[in-house]
PDB file of N, CA and C in Angstrom:
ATOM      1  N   UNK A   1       5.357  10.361 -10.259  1.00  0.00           N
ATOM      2  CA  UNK A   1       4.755  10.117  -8.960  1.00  0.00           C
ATOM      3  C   UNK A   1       4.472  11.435  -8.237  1.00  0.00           C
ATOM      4  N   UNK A   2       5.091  12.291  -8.234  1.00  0.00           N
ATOM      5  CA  UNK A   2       5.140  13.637  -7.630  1.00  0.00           C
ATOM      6  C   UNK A   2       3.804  14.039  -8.048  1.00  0.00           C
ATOM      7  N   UNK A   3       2.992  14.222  -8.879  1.00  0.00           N
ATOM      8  CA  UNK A   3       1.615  14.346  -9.564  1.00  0.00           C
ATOM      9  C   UNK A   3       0.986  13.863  -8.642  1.00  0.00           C
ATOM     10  N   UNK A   4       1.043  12.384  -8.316  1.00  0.00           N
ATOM     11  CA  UNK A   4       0.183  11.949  -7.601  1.00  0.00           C
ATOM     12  C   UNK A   4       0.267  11.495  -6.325  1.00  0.00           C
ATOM     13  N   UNK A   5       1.301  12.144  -5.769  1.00  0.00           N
ATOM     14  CA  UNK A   5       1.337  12.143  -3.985  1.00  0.00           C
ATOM     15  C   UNK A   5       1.466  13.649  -3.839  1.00  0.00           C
ATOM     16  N   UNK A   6       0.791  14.231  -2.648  1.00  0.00           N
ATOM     17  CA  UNK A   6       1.038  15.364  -2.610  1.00  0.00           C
ATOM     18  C   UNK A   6       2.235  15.327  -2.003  1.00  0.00           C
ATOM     19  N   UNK A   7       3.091  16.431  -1.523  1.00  0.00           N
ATOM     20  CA  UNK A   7       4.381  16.884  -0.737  1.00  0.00           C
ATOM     21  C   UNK A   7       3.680  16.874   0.663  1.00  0.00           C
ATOM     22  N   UNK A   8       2.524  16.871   0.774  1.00  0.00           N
ATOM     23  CA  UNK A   8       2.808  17.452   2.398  1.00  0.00           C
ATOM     24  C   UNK A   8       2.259  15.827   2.691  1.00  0.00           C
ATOM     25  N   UNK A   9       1.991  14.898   1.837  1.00  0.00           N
ATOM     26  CA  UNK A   9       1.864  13.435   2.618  1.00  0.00           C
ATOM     27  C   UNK A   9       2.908  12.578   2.313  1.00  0.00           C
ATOM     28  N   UNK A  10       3.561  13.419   1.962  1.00  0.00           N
ATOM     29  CA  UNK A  10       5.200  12.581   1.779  1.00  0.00           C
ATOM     30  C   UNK A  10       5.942  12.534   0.939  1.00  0.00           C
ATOM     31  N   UNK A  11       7.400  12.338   1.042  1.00  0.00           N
ATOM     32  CA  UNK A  11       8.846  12.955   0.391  1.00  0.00           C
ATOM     33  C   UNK A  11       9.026  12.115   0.013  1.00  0.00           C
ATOM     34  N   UNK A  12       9.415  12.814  -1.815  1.00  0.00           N
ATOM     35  CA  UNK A  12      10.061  11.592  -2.628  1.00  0.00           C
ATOM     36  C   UNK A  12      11.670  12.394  -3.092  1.00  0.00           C
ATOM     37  N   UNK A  13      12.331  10.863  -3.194  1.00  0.00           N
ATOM     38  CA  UNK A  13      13.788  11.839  -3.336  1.00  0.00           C
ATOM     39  C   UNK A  13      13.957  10.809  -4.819  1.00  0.00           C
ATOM     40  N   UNK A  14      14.792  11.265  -5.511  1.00  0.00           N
ATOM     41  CA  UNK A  14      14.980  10.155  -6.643  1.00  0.00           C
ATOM     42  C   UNK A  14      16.395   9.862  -6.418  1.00  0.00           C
ATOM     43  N   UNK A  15      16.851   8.332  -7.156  1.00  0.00           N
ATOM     44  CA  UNK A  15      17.739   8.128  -5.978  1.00  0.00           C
ATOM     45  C   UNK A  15      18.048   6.803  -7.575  1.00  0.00           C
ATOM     46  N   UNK A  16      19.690   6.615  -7.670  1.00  0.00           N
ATOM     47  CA  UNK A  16      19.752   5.644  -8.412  1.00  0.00           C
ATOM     48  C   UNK A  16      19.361   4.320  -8.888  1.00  0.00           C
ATOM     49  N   UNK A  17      18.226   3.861  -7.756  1.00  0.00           N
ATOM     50  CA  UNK A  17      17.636   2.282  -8.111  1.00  0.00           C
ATOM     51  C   UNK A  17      16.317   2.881  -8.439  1.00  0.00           C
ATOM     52  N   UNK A  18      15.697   4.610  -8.387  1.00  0.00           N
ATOM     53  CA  UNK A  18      14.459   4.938  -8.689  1.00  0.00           C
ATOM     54  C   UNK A  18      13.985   5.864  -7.496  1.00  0.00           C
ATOM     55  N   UNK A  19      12.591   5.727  -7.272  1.00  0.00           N
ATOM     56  CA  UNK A  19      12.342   7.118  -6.472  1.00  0.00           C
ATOM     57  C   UNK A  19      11.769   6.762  -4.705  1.00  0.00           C
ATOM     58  N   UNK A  20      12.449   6.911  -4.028  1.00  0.00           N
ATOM     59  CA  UNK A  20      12.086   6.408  -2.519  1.00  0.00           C
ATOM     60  C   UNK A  20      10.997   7.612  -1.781  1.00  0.00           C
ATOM     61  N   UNK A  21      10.140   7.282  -1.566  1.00  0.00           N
ATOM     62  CA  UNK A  21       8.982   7.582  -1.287  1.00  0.00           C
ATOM     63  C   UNK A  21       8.978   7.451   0.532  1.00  0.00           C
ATOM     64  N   UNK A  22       8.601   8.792   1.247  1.00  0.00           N
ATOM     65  CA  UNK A  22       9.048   8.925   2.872  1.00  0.00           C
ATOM     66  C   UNK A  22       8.044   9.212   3.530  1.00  0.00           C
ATOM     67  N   UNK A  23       7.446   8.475   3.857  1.00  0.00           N
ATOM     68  CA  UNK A  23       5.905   8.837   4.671  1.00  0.00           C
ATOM     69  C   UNK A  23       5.493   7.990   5.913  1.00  0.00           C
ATOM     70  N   UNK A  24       4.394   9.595   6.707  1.00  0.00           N
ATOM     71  CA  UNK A  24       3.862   8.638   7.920  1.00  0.00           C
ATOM     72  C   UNK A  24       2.857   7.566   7.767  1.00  0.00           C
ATOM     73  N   UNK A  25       2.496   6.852   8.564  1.00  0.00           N
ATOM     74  CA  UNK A  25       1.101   5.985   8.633  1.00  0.00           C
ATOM     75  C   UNK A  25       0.876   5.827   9.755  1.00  0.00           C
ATOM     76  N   UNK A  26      -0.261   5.302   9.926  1.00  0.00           N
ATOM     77  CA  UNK A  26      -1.210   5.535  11.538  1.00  0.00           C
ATOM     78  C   UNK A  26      -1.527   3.910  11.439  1.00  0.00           C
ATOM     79  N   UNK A  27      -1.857   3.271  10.272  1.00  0.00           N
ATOM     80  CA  UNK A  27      -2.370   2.040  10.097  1.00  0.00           C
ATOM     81  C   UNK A  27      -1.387   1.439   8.771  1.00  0.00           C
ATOM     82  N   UNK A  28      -0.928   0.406   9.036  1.00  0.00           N
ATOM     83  CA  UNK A  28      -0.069  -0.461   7.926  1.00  0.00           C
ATOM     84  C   UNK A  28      -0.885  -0.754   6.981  1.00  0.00           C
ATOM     85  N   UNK A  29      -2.007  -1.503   7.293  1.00  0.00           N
ATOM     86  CA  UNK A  29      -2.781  -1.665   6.523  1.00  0.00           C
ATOM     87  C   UNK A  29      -3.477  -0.931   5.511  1.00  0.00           C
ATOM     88  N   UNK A  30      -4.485   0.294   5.714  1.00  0.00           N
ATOM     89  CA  UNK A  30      -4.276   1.436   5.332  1.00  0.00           C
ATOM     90  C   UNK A  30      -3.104   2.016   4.012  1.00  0.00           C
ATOM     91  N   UNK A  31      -2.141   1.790   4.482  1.00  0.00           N
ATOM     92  CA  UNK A  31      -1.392   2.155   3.722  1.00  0.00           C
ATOM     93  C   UNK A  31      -0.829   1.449   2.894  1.00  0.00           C
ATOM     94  N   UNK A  32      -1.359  -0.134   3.200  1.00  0.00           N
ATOM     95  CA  UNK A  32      -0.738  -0.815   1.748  1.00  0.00           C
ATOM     96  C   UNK A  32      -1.595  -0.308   0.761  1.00  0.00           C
ATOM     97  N   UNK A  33      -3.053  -0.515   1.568  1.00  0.00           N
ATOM     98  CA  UNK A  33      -4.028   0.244  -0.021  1.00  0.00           C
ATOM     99  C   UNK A  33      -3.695   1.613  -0.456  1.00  0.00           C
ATOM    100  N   UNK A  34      -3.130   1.937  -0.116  1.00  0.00           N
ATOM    101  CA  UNK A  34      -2.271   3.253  -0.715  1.00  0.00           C
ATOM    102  C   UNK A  34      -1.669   3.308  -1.677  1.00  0.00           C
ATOM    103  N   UNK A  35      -0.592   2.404  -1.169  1.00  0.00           N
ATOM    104  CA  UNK A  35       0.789   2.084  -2.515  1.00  0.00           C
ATOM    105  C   UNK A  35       0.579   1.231  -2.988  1.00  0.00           C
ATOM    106  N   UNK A  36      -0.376   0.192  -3.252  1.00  0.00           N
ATOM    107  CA  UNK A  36      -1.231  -0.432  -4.281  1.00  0.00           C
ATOM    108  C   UNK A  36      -2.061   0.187  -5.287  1.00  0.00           C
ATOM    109  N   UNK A  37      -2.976   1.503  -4.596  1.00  0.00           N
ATOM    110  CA  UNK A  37      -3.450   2.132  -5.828  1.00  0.00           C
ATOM    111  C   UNK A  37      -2.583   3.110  -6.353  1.00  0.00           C
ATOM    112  N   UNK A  38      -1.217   3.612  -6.042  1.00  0.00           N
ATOM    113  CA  UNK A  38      -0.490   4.152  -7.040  1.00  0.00           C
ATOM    114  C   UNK A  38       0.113   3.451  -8.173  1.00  0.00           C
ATOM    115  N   UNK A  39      -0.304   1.524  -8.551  1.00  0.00           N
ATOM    116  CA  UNK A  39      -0.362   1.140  -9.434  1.00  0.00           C
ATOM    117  C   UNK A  39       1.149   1.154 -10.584  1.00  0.00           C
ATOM    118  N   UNK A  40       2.252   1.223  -9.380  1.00  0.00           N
ATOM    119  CA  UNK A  40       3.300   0.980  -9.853  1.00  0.00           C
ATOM    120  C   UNK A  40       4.299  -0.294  -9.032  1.00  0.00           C
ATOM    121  N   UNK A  41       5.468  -0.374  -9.679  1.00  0.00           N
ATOM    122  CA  UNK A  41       6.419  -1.643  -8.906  1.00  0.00           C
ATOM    123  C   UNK A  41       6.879  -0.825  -7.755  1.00  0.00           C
ATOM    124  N   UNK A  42       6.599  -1.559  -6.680  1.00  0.00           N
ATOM    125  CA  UNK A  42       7.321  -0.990  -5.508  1.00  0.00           C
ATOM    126  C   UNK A  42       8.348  -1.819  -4.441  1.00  0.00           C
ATOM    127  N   UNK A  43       9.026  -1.330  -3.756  1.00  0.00           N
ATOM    128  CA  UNK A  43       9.610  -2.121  -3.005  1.00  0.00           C
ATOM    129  C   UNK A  43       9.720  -1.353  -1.107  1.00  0.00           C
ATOM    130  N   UNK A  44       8.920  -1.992  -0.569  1.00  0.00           N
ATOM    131  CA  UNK A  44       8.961  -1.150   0.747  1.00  0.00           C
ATOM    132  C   UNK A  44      10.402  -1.905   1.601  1.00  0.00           C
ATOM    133  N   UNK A  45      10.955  -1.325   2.237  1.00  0.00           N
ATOM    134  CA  UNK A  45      11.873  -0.897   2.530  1.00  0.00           C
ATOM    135  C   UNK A  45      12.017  -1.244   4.560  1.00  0.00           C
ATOM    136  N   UNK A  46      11.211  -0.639   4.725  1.00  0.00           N
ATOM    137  CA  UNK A  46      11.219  -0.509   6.378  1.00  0.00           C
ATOM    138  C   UNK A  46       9.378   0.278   6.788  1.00  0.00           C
ATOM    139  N   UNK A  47       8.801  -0.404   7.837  1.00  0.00           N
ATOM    140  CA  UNK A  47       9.376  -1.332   8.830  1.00  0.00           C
ATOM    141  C   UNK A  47       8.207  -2.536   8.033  1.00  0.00           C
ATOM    142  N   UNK A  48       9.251  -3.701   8.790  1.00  0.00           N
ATOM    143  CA  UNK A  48       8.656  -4.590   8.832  1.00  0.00           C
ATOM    144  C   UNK A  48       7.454  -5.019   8.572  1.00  0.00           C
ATOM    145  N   UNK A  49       6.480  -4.546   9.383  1.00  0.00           N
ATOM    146  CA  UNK A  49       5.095  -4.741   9.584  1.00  0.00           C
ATOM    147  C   UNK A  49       4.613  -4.013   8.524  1.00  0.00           C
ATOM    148  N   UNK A  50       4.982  -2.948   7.493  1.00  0.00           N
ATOM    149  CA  UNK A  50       4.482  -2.239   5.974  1.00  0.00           C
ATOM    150  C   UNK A  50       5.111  -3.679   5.217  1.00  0.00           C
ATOM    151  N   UNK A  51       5.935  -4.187   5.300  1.00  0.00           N
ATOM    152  CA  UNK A  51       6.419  -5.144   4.521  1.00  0.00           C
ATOM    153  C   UNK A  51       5.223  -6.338   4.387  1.00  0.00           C
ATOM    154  N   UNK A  52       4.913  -6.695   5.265  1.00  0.00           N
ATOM    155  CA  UNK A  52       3.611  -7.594   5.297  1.00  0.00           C
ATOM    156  C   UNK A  52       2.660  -7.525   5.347  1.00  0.00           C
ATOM    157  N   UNK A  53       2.195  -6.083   5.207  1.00  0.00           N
ATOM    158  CA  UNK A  53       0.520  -5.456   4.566  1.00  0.00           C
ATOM    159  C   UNK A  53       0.417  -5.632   3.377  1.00  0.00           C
ATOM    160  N   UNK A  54       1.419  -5.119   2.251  1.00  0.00           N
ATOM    161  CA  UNK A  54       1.019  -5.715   1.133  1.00  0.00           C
ATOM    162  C   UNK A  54       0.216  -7.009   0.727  1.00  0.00           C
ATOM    163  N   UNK A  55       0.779  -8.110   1.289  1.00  0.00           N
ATOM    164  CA  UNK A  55       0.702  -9.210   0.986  1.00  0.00           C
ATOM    165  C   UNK A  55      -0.574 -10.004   1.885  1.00  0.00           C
ATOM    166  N   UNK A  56      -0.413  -9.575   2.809  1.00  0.00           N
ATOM    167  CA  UNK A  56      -2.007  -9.858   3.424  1.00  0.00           C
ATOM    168  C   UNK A  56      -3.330  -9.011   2.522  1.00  0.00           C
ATOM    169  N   UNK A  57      -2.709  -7.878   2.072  1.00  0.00           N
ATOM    170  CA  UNK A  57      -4.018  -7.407   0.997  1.00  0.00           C
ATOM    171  C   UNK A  57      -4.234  -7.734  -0.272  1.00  0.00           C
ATOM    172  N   UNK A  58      -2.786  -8.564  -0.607  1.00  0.00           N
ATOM    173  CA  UNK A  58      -3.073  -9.377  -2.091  1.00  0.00           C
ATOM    174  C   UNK A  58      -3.570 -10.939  -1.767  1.00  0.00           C
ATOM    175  N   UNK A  59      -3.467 -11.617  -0.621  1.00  0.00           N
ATOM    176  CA  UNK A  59      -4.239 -12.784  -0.509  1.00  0.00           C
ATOM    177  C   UNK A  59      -5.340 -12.492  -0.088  1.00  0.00           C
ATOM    178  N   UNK A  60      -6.008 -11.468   0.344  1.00  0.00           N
ATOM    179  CA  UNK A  60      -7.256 -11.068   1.448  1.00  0.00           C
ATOM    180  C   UNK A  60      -7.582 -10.744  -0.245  1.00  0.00           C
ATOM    181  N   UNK A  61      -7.459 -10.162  -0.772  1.00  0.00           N
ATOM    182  CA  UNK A  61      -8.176  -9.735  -2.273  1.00  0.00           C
ATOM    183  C   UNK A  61      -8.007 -11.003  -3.673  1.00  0.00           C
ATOM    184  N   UNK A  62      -7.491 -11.771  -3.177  1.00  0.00           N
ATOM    185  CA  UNK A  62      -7.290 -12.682  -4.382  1.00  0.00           C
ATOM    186  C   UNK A  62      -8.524 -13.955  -3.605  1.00  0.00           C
ATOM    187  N   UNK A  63      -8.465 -14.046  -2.390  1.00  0.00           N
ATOM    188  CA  UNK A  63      -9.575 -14.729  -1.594  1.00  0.00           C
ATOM    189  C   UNK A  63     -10.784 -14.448  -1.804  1.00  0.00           C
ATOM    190  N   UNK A  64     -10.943 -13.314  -1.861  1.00  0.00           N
ATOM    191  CA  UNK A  64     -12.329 -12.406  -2.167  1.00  0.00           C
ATOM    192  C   UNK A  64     -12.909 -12.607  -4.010  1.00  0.00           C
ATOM    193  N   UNK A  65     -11.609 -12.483  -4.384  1.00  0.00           N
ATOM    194  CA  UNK A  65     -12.002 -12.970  -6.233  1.00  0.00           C
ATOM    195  C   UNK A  65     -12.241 -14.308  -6.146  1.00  0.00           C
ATOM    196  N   UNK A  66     -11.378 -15.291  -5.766  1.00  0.00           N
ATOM    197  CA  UNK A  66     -11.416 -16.819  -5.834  1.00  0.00           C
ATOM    198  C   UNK A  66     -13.357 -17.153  -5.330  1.00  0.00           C
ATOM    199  N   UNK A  67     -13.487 -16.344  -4.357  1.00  0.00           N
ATOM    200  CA  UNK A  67     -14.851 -16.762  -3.472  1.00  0.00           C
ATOM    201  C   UNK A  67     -16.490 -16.086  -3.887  1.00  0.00           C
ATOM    202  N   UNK A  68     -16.135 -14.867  -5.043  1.00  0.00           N
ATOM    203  CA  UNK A  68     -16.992 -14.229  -5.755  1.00  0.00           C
ATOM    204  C   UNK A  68     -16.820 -13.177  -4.817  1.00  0.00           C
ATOM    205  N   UNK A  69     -16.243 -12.954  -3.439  1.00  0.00           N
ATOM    206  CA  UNK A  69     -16.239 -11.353  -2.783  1.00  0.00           C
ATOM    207  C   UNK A  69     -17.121 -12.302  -1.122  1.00  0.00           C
ATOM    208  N   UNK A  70     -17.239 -13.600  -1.093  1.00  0.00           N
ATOM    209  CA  UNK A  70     -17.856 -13.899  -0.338  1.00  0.00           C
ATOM    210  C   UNK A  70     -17.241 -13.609   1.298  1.00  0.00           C
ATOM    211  N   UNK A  71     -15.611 -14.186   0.340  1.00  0.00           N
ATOM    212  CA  UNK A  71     -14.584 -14.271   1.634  1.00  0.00           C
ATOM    213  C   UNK A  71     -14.189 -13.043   2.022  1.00  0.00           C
ATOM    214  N   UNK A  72     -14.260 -11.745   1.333  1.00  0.00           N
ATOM    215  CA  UNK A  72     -13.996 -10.810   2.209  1.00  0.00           C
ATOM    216  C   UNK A  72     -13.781 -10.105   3.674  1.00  0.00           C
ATOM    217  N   UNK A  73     -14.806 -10.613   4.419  1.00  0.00           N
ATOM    218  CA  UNK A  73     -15.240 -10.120   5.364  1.00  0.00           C
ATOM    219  C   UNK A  73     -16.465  -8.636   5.683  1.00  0.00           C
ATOM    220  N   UNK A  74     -16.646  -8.319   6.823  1.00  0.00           N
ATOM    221  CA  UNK A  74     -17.275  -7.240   6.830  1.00  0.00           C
ATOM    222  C   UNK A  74     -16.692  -5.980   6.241  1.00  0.00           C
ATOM    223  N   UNK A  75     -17.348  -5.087   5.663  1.00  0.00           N
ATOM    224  CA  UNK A  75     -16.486  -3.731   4.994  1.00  0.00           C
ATOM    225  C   UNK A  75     -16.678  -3.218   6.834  1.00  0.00           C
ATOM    226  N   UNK A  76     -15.645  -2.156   6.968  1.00  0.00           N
ATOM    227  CA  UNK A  76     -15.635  -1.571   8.245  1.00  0.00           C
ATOM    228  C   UNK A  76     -16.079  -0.204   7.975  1.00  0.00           C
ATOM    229  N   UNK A  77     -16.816   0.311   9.090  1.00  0.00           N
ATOM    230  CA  UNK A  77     -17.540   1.707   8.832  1.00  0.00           C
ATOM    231  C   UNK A  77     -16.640   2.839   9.003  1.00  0.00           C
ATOM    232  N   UNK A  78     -16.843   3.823   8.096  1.00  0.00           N
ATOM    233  CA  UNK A  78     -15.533   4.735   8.178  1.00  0.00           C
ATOM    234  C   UNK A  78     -15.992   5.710   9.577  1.00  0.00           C
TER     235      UNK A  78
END
């Protein structure tokens, strides 16, 4: 993982259940698509509200497959 997070967007310590990963966010959301595309098992930890971004972006994306991409919604302008 160290490869593919830099250090200055956040601290990983390795730690006996595996490697805990210490970072800011501005948007929960945002950042589930984050630790979704690092494409490993994760387990978030704290706070709360990161706990339930995941999962609003795996039904918001499994909605979007089920619907051909209909149900998505608008893409938002960066």
């Amino acid at each position: 993982m160290a490869r593919r997070i830099p250090s200055a967007a956040a601290t990983l310590v390795q730690t006996a259940e595996g490697v805990l990963l210490e970072t800011r966010a501005e948007r929960f959301d945002t950042m589930a698509g984050y630790l979704a595309g690092l494409g490993c098992p994760l387990t978030v930890h704290h706070p709360a509200e990161l706990r339930e971004a995941p999962i609003r972006l795996s039904d918001r994306l499994a909605s979007g497959a089920a619907s051909g991409g209909r149900d998505m919604g608008p893409v938002r302008g960066r």
